[in-house]
Protein backbone atom coordinates (compact mmCIF):
# COMPACT_ATOMS: atom_id res chain seq x y z
CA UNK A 1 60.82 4.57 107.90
CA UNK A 2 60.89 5.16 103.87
CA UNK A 3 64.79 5.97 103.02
CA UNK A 4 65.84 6.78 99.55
CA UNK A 5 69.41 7.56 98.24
CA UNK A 6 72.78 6.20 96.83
CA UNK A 7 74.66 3.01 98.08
CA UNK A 8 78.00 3.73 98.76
CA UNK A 9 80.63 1.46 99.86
CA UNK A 10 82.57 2.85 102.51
CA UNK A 11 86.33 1.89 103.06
CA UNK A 12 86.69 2.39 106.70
CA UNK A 13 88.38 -0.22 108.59
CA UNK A 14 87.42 -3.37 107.19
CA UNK A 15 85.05 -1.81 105.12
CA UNK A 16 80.85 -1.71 104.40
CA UNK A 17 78.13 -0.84 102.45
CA UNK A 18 76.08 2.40 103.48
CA UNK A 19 73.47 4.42 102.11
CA UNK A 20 73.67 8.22 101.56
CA UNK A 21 70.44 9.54 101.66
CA UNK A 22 69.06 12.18 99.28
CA UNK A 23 68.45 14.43 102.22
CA UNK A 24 72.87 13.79 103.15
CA UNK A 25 71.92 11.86 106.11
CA UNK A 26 74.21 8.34 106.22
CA UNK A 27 72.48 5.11 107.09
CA UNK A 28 74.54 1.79 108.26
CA UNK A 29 72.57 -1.33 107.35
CA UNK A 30 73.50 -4.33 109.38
CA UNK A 31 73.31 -7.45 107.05
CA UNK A 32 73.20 -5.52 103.86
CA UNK A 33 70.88 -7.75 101.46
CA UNK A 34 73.38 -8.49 98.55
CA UNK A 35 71.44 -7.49 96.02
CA UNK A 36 71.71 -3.71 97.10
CA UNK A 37 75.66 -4.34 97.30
CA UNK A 38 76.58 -2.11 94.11
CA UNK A 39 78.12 1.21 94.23
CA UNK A 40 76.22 4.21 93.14
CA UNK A 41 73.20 1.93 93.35
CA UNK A 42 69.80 4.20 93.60
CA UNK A 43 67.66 2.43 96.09
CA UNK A 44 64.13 3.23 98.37
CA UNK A 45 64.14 1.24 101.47
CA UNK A 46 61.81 0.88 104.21
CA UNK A 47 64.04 0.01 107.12
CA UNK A 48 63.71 0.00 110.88
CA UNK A 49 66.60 1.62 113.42
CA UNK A 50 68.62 -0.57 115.15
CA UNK A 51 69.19 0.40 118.63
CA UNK A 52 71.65 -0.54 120.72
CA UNK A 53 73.71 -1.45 118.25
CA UNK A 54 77.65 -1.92 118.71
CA UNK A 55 79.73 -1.44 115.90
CA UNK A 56 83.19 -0.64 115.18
CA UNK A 57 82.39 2.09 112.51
CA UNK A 58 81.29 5.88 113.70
CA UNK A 59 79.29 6.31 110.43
CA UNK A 60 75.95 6.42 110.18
CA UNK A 61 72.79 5.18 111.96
CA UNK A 62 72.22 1.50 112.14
CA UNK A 63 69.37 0.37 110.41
CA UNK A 64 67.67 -3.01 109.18
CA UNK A 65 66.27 -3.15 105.97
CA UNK A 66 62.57 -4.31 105.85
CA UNK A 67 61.52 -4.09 102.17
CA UNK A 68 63.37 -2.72 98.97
């Protein structure tokens, strides 16, 4: 899937970096690439959904990021 929004670090917990979507929907990379790791950061992704993936934070839908 093609994704594009705003990176946006979220403080929950122990923290991580998200994406908002342009459409409002919230997307949870696992392994964030570094080089999207800056806030406000406008990005366009392709990324696949995770499923079946366990994580501590109830934000978002897992994804892994393919290309950016």
């Amino acid at each position: 899937m093609k994704i594009k929004g705003k990176v946006a670090y979220q403080s929950l917990g122990t923290g991580f970096w998200g994406i908002i979507g342009h459409d409002g929907k919230q997307w949870r990379p696992v392994e964030m690439p570094p080089a999207l790791q800056k806030e406000g950061l406008e990005v366009s992704i392709e990324a696949e959904e995770v499923r079946n993936a366990i994580s501590l934070f109830m934000w978002g839908t897992a994804i892994r990021v393919l290309k950016f």
